[in-house]
Protein backbone atom coordinates (compact mmCIF):
# COMPACT_ATOMS: atom_id res chain seq x y z
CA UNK A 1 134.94 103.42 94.17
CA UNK A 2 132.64 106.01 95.04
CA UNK A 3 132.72 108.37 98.32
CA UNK A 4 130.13 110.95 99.55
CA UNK A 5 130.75 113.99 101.06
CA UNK A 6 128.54 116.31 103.13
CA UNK A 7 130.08 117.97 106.25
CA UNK A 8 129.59 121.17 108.50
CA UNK A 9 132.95 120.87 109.83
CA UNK A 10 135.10 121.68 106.57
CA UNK A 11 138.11 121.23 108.29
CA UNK A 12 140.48 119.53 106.08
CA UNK A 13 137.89 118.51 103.67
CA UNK A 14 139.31 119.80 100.88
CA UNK A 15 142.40 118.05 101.19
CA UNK A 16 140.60 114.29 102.20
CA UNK A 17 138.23 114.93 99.12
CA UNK A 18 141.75 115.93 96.76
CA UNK A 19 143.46 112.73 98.01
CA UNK A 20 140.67 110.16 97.27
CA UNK A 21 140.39 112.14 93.64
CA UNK A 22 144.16 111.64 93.27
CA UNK A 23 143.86 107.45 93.96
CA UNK A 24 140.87 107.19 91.74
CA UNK A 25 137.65 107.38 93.42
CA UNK A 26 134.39 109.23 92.34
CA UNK A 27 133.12 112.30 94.42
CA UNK A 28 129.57 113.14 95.13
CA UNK A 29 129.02 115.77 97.61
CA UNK A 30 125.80 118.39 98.62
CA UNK A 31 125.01 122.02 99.12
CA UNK A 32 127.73 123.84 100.76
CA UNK A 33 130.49 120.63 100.53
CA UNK A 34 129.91 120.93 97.17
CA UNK A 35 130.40 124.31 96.48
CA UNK A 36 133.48 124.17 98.77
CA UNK A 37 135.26 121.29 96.69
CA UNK A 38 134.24 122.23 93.10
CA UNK A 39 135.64 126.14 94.22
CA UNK A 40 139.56 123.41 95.23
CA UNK A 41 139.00 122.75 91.47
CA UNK A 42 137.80 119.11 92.07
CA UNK A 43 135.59 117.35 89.66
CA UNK A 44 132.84 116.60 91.88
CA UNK A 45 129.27 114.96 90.92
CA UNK A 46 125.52 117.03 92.89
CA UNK A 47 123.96 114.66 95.00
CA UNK A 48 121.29 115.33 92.77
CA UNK A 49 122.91 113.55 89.76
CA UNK A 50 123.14 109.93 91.94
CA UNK A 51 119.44 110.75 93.15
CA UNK A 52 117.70 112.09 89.99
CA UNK A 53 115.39 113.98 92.11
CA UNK A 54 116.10 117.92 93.29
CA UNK A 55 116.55 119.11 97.09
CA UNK A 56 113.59 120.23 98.18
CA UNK A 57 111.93 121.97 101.69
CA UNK A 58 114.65 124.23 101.85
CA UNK A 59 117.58 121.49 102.08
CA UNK A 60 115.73 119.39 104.62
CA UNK A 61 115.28 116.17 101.85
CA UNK A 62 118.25 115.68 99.68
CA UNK A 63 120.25 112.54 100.55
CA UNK A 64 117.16 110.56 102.14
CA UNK A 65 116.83 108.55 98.79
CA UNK A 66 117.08 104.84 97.88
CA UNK A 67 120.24 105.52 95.81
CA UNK A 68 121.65 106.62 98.50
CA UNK A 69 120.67 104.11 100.85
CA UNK A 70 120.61 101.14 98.72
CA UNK A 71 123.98 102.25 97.94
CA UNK A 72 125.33 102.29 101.42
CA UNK A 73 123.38 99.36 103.00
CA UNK A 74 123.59 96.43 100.11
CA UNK A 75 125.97 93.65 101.21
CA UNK A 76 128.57 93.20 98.32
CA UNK A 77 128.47 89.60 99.55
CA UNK A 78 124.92 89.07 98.81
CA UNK A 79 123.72 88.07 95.09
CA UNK A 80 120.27 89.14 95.75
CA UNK A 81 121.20 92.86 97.14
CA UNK A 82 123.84 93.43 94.33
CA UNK A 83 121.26 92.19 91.83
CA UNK A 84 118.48 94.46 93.39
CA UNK A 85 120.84 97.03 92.60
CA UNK A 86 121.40 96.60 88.99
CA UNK A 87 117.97 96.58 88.40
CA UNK A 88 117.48 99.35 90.14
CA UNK A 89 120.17 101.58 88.38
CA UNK A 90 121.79 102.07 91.74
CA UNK A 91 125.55 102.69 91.86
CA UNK A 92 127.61 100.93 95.72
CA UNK A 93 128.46 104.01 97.95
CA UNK A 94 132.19 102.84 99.53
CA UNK A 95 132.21 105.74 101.82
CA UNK A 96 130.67 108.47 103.29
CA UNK A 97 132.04 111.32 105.25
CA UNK A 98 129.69 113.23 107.28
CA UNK A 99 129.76 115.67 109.81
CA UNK A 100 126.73 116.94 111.40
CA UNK A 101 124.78 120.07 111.96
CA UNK A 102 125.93 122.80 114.90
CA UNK A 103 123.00 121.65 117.16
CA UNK A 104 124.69 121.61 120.26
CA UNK A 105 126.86 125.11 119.66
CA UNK A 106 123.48 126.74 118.15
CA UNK A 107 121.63 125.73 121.45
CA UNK A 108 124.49 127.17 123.53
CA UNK A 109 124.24 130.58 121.77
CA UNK A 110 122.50 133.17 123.98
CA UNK A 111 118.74 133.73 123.34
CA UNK A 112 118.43 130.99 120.41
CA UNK A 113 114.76 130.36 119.32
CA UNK A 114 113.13 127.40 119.00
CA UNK A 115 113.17 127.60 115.52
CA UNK A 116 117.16 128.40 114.74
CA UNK A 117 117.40 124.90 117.43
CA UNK A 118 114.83 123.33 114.89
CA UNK A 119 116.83 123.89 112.01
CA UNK A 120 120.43 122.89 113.18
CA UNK A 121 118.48 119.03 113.88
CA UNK A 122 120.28 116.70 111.27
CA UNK A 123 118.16 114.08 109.71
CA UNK A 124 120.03 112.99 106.41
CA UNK A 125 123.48 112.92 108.12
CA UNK A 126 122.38 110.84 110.98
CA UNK A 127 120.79 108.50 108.60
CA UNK A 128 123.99 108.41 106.42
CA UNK A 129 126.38 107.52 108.70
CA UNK A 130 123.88 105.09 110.57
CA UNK A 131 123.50 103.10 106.97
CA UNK A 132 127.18 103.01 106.08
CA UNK A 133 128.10 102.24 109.85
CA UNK A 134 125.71 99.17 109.86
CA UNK A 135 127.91 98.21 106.52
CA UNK A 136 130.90 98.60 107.52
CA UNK A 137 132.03 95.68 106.48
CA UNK A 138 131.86 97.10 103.17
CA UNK A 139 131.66 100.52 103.58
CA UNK A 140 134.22 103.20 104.88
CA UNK A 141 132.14 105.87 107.45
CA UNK A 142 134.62 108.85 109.03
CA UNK A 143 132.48 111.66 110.87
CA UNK A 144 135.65 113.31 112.34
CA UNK A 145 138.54 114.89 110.24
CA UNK A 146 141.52 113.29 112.55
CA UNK A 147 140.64 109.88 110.82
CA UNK A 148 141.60 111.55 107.26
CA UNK A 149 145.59 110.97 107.57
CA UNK A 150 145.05 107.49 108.30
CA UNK A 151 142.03 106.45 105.70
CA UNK A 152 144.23 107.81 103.00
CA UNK A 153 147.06 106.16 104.42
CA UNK A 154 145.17 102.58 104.19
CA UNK A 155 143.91 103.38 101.11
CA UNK A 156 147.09 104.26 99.27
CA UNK A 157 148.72 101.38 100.52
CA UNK A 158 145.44 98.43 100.38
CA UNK A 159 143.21 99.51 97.58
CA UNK A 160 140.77 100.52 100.74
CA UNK A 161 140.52 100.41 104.18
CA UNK A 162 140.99 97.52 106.62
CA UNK A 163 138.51 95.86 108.46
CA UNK A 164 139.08 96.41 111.88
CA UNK A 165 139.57 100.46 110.85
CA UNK A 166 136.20 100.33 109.36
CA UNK A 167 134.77 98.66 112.49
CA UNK A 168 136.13 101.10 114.81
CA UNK A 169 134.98 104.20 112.55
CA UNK A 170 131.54 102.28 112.44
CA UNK A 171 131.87 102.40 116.19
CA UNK A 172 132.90 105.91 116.21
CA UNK A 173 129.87 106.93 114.17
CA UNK A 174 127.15 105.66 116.52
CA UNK A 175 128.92 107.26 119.26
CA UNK A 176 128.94 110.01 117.19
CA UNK A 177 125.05 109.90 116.56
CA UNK A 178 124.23 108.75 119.94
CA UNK A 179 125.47 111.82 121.45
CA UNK A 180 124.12 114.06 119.26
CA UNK A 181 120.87 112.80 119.62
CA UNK A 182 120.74 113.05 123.52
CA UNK A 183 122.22 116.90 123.36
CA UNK A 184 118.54 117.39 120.61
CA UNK A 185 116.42 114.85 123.31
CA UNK A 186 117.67 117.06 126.21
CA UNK A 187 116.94 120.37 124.83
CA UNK A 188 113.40 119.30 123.48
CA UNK A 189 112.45 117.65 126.31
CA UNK A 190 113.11 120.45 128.50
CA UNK A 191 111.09 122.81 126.13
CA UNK A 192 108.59 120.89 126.30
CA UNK A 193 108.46 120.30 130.26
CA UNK A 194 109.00 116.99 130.29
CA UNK A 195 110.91 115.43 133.22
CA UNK A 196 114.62 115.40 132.38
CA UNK A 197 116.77 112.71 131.06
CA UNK A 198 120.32 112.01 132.22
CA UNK A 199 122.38 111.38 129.70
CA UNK A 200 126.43 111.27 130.43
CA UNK A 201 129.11 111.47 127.77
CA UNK A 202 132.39 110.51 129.94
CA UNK A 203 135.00 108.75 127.72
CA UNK A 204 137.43 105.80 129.66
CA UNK A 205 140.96 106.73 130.87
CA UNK A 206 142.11 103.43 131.92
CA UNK A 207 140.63 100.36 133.66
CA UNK A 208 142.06 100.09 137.20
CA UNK A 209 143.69 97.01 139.05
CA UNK A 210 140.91 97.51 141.24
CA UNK A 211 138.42 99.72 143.11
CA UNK A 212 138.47 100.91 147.20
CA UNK A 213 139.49 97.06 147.71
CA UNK A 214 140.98 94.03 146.06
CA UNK A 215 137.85 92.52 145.34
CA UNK A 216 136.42 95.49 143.74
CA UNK A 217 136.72 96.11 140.07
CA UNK A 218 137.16 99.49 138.45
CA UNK A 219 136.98 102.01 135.79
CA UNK A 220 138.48 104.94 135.54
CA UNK A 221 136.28 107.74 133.00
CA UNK A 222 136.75 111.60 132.30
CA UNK A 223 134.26 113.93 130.95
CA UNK A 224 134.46 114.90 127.11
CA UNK A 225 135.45 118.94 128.06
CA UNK A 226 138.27 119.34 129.98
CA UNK A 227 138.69 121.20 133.03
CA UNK A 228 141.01 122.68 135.44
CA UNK A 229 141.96 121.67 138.98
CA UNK A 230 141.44 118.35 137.75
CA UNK A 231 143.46 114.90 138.40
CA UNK A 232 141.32 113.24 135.17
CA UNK A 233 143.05 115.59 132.82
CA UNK A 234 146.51 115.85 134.98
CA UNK A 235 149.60 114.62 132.95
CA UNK A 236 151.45 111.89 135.25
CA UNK A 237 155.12 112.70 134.93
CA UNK A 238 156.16 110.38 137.01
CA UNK A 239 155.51 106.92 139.20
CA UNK A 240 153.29 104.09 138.94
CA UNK A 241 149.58 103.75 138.03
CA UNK A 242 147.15 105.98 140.10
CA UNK A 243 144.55 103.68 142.07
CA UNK A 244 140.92 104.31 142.69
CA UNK A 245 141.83 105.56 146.19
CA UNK A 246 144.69 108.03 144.77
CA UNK A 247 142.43 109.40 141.95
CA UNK A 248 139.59 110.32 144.93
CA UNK A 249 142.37 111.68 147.30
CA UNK A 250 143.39 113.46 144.77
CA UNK A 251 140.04 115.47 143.44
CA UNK A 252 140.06 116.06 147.44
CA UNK A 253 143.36 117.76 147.45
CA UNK A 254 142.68 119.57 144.31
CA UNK A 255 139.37 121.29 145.47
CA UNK A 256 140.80 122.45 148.23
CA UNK A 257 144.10 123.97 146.78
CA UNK A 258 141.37 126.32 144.05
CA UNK A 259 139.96 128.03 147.04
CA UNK A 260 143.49 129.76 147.41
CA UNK A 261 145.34 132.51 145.46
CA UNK A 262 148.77 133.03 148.00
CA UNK A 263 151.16 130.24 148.12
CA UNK A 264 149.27 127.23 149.36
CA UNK A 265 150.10 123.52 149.98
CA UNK A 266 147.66 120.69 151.36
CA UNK A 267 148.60 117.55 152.79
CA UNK A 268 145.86 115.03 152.63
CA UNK A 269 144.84 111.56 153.54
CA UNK A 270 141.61 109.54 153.10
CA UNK A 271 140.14 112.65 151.55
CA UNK A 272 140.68 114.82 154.56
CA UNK A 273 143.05 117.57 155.00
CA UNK A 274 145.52 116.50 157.46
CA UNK A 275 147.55 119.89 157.53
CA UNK A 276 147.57 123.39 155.50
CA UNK A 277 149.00 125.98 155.18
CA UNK A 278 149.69 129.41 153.95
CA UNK A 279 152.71 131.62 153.31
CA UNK A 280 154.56 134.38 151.74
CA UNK A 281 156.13 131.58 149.28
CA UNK A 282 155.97 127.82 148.81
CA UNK A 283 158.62 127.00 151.24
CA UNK A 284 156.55 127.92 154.49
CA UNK A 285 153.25 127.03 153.16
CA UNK A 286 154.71 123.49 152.99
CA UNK A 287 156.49 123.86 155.72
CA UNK A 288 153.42 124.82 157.79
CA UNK A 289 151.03 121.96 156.15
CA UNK A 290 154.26 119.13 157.30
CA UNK A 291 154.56 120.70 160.69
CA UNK A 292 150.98 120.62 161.09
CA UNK A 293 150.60 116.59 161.35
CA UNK A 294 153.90 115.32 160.17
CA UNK A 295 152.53 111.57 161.86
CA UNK A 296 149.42 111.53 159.30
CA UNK A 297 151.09 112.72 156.16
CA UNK A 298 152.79 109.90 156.14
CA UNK A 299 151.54 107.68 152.95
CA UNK A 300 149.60 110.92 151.98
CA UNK A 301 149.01 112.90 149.33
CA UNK A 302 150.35 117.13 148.94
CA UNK A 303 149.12 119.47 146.84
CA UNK A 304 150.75 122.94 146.14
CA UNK A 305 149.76 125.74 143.92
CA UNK A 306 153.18 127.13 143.18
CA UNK A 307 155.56 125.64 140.67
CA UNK A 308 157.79 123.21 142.54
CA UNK A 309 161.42 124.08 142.94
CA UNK A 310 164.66 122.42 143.61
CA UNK A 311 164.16 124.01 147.41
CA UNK A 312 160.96 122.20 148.72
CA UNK A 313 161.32 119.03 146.67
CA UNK A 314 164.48 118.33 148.56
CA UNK A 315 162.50 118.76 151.77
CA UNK A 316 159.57 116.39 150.43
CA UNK A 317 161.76 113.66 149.35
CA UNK A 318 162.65 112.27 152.81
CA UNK A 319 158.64 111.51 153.44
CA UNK A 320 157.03 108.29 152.07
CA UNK A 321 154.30 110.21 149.52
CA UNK A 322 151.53 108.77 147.57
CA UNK A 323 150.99 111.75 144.95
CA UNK A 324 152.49 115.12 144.79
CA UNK A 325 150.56 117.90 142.59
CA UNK A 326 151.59 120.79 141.11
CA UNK A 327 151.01 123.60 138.52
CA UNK A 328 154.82 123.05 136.87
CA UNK A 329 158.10 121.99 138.12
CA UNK A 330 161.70 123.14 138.09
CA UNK A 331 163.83 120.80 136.20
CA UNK A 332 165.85 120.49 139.31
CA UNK A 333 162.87 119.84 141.40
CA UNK A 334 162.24 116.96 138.86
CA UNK A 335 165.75 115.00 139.11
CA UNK A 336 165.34 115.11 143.22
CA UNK A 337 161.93 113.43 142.36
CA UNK A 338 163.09 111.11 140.08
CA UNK A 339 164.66 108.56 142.65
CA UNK A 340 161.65 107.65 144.15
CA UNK A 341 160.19 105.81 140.97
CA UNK A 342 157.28 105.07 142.91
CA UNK A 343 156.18 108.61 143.47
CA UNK A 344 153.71 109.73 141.07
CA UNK A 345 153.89 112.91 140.50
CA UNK A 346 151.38 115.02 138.39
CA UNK A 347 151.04 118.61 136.83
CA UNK A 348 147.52 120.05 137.02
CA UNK A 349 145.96 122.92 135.38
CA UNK A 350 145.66 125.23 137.88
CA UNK A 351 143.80 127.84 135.87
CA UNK A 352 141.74 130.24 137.60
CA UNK A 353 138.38 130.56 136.18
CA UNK A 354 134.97 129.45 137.17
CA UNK A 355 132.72 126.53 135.17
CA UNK A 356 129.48 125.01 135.65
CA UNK A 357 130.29 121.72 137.26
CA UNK A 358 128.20 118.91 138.29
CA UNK A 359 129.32 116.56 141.49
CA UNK A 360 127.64 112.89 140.53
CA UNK A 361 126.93 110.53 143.36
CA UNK A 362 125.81 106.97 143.13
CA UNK A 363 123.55 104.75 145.49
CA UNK A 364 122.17 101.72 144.90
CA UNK A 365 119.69 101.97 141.74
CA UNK A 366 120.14 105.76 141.47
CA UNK A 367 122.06 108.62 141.34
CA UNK A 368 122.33 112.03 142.71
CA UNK A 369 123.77 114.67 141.18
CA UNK A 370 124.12 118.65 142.47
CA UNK A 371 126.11 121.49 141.35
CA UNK A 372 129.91 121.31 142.82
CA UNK A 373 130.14 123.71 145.84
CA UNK A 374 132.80 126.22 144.35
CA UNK A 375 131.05 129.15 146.57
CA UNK A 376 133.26 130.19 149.53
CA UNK A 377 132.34 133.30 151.46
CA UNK A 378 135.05 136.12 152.04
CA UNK A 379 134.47 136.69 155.78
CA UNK A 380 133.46 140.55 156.61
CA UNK A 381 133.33 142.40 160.05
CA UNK A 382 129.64 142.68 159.44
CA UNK A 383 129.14 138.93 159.66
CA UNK A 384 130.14 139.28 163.57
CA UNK A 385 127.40 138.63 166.18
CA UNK A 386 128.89 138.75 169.28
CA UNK A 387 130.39 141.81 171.47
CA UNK A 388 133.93 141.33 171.05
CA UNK A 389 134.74 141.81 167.27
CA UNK A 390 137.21 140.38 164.87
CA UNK A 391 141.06 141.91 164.24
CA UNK A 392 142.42 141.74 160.83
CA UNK A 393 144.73 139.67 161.90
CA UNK A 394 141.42 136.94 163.39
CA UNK A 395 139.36 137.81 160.53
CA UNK A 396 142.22 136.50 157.84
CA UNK A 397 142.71 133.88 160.40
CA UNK A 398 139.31 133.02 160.17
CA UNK A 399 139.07 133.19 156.57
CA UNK A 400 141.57 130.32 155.93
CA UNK A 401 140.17 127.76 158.50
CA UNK A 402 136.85 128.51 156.77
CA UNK A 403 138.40 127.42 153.24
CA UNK A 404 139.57 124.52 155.09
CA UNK A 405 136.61 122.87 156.73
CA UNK A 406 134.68 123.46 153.36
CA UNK A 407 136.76 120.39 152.50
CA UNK A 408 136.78 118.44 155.55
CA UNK A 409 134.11 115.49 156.21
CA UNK A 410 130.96 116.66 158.00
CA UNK A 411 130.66 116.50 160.90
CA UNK A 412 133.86 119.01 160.57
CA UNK A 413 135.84 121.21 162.59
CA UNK A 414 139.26 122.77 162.12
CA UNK A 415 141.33 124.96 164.32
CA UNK A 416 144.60 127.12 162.68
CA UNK A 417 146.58 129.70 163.95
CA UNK A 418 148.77 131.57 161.76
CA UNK A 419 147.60 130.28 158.43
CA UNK A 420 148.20 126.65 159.10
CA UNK A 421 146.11 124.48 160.35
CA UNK A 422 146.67 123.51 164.09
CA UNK A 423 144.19 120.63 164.19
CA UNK A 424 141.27 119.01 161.81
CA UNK A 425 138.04 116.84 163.32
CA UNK A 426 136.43 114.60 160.64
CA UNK A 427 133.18 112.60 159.98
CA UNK A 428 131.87 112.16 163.70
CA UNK A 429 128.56 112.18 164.55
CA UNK A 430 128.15 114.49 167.24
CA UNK A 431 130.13 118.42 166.74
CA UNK A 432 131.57 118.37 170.84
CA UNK A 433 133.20 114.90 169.16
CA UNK A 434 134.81 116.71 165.72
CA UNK A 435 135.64 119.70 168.00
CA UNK A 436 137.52 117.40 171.14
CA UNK A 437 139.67 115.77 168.18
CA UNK A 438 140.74 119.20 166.69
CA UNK A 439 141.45 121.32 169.75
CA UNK A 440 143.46 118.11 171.60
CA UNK A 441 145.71 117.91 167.91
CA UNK A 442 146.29 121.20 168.53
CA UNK A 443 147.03 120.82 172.31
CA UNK A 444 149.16 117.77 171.75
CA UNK A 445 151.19 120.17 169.21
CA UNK A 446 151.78 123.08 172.23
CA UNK A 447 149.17 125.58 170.38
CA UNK A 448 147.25 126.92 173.71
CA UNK A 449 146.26 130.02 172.87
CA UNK A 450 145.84 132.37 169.70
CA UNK A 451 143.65 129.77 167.82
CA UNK A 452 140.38 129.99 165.77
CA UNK A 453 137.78 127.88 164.93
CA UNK A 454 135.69 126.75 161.66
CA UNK A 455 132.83 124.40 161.74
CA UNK A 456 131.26 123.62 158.51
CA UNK A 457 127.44 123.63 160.06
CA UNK A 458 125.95 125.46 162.59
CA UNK A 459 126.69 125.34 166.72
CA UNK A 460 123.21 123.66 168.00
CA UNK A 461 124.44 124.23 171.46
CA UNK A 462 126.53 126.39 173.15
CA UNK A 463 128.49 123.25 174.50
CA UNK A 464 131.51 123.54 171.58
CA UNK A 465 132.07 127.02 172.35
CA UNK A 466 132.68 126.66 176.02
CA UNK A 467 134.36 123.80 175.09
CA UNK A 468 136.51 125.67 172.51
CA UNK A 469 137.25 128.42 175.26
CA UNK A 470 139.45 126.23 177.18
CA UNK A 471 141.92 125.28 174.86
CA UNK A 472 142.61 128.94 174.00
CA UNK A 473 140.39 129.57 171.02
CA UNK A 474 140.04 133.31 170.70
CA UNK A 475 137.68 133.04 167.71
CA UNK A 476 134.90 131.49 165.87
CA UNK A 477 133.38 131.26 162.24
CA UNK A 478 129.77 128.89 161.99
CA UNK A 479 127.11 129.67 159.14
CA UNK A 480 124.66 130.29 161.98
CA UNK A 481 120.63 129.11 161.53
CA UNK A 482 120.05 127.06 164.20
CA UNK A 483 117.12 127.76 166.75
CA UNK A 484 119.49 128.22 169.71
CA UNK A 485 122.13 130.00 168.24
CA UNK A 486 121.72 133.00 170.75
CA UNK A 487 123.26 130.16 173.39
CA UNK A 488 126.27 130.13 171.28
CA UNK A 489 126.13 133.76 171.17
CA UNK A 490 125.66 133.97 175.02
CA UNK A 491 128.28 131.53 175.56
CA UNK A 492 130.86 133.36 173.01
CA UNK A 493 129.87 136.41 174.93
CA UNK A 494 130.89 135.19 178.14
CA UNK A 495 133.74 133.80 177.39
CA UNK A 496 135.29 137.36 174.98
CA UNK A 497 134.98 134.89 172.12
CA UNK A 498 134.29 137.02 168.62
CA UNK A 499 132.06 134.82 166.55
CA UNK A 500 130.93 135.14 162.88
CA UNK A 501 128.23 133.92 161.18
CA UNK A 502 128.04 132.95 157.50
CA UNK A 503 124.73 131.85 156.34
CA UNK A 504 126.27 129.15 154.24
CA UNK A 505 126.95 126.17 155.76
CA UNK A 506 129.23 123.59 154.03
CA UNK A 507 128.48 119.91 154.67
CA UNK A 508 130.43 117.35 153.17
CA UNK A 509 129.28 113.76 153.65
């Protein structure tokens, strides 16, 4: 039995290579692979001893050779291809391990040339494992060292490996190649101007019992790198299986707990924040979020960026939850939990740092895709417009409902008073409509006076401010750019509302 050997990635290589020597097989290996396992002490054969023909251009040809090929593609069941063999002096290849060239971490490397790119393109490894994948019913192919353990293990115990092993490494391999080629196709197509190619690499979590409805089927897929604030690489501690709806409730939840460093908790339902809040610890920011809407949380989803303790657990477990999220939890917190089996519970990473992220969006034959909206303003004094000017006490005010609507479906409006939210408008299709919801939650709750308002796109009218005056609100953030906004400034005037203008609106359809 005879195994080639040519990897980048010499991670546990030399161990693989001593295991297969130890059961009997023959090693061939190239350039640096070589050097690596004859330096172990290995008796390994040159590529160019199988070939009978040198490397040449510098590395670039040294396995694209019949013997290699011939080796690695001739059915063993076929009288013809063994005989074509013989005659051709060419030896059966049983497996090849192959690894392939840095492309994608030379490309990622800051000012890399065209030519260093050029150079890091594999040709003979793609081709090797493409050959020994297509024969894998005969032929071993491993391109990534956590396979070692168990190909030695099958081989130790079976005289090889089994068939449906080889079939999923064979599977394994053109994912392997696939990728790697659409990471080279990107980059050269982009060097070359030509219009880009989407290509996505998201692996499958689980299928789901079904999508937004019954009748709906579903996957459920996570990108290859993983990332924080997100529910597709939470660990579920608890509960049953997350739905389609839970898993977009809560990404929701999650995006809006990383706009916030103090203790923070979120209650949300349908994707809409149905009460926030802030506080000097996690017992009053979730005791402001419940208090804010303690009808809609009901069958909803919280969120919390604090470790959960024994404390606020005990005041969650009355409440019929969907999801609750959190960085860690207290042991304690984790037995109160426990007797509601049905609660799924899930720890996030809750790292603060910021990535590149793309938000993807299908529609019927298409997709859109844009760059998640992670900007959020800090609110200044200098962003005021009106007469009357912000206090510290309206401008932090101001700052949290801002954080909030971000999150909230256009068209959106929230009102809060001392860092909670006092009521949310979502999704309607005139502002006065968003605005009438929020300031009449917050009416029906007793808040009169003292409030502030967010609105995640501009005031076209003056209408919402007057409007916004009569159930008490004192203050008013808007990203501003509309043709009329000096009505809403007149109005705010008129009224001794402050108002501040952001030049970022924040639409969320």
């Amino acid at each position: 039995m005879r195994a080639l050997i040519s990897v980048s990635d010499k991670t546990g290589v030399v161990e693989f290579a001593s295991a297969l020597k130890n059961l009997g097989w023959t090693l061939i290996a190239t350039g640096g692979t070589l050097k690596t396992l004859r330096g172990a002490g290995l008796e390994v054969m040159d590529i160019q001893d199988v070939t009978g023909f040198p490397e040449i251009c510098e590395g670039r040809v040294k396995t694209l050779h019949p013997k290699v090929h011939g080796g690695l593609l001739a059915r063993r069941d076929s009288p013809d291809h063994m005989a074509q063999l013989a005659e051709n002096e060419i030896t059966p290849i049983d497996l090849v391990c192959v690894n392939l060239y840095p492309f994608e971490a030379t490309i990622a490397k800051p000012g890399v040339t065209m030519e260093d790119a050029i150079e890091n393109i594999d040709i003979g490894g793609p081709s090797m494992l493409r050959s020994a994948a297509k024969n894998f019913r005969d032929v071993t192919v491993v391109c990534n060292p956590a396979d070692y353990p168990t190909i030695i293990e099958e081989i130790t115990l079976n005289g090889n490996t089994q068939y449906d092993t080889r079939l999923r490494l064979s599977a394994q391999a053109y994912t392997h190649t696939a990728l790697y080629d659409s990471k080279i196709a990107e980059f050269m197509r982009r060097a070359a101007g030509l219009p880009e190619k989407l290509f996505l690499n998201f692996d499958e979590v689980q299928s789901l019992r079904y999508g937004e409805n019954p009748h709906q089927k579903a996957k459920f897929y996570r990108e290859s790198n993983e990332k924080p604030y997100s529910v597709a690489f939470s660990k579920q501690i608890q509960g049953k299986e997350l739905s389609y709806n839970n898993i977009q409730d809560a990404n929701a939840a999650l995006s809006i707990v990383r706009e916030f460093d103090e203790p923070f908790c979120v209650a949300l339902k349908h994707m809409n924040p149905c009460g926030a809040g802030i506080g000097t610890d996690l017992m009053e920011a979730w005791t402001k979020a419940y208090e804010a809407d303690k009808v809609s949380i009901y069958g909803g989803i919280v969120a919390i960026n604090r470790p959960l303790t024994k404390e606020v657990a005990l005041q969650m477990k009355p409440i019929f939850l969907e999801i609750i999220m959190a960085p860690s939890y207290d042991e304690e917190a984790l037995e109160v939990l426990a007797a509601k089996k049905n609660l799924r519970v899930l720890q996030v990473n809750m790292e603060k740092e910021k990535r590149d992220c793309k938000a993807y969006v299908g529609i019927t034959g298409g997709l859109l895709v844009q760059d998640a909206d992670l900007e959020c303003l800090e609110l200044t004094p200098e962003m005021c417009v009106t007469k009357c000017k912000p206090t510290d006490k309206e401008l932090k005010e101001l700052n949290f409902a801002w954080k909030i609507v971000k999150h909230v479906k256009s068209n959106a409006i929230v009102v809060a008073k001392d860092g909670a939210t006092a009521g949310v408008g979502a999704g309607q299709m005139n502002r006065v409509g968003s605005a009438e919801i929020a300031l009449n939650e917050a009416k029906a709750a007793g808040i009169t006076e003292g409030l502030v308002l967010s609105s995640d796109g501009f005031l076209p009218f003056g209408d919402t401010v007057d409007l916004a005056s009569k159930y008490g609100v004192k203050a008013i953030v808007q990203p501003g750019g509309s043709i009329r906004d000096e009505e809403s400034i007149k109005v705010a005037d008129e009224k001794g509302i402050t108002m501040l203008f952001t030049g970022m609106r924040h639409f969320k359809h």
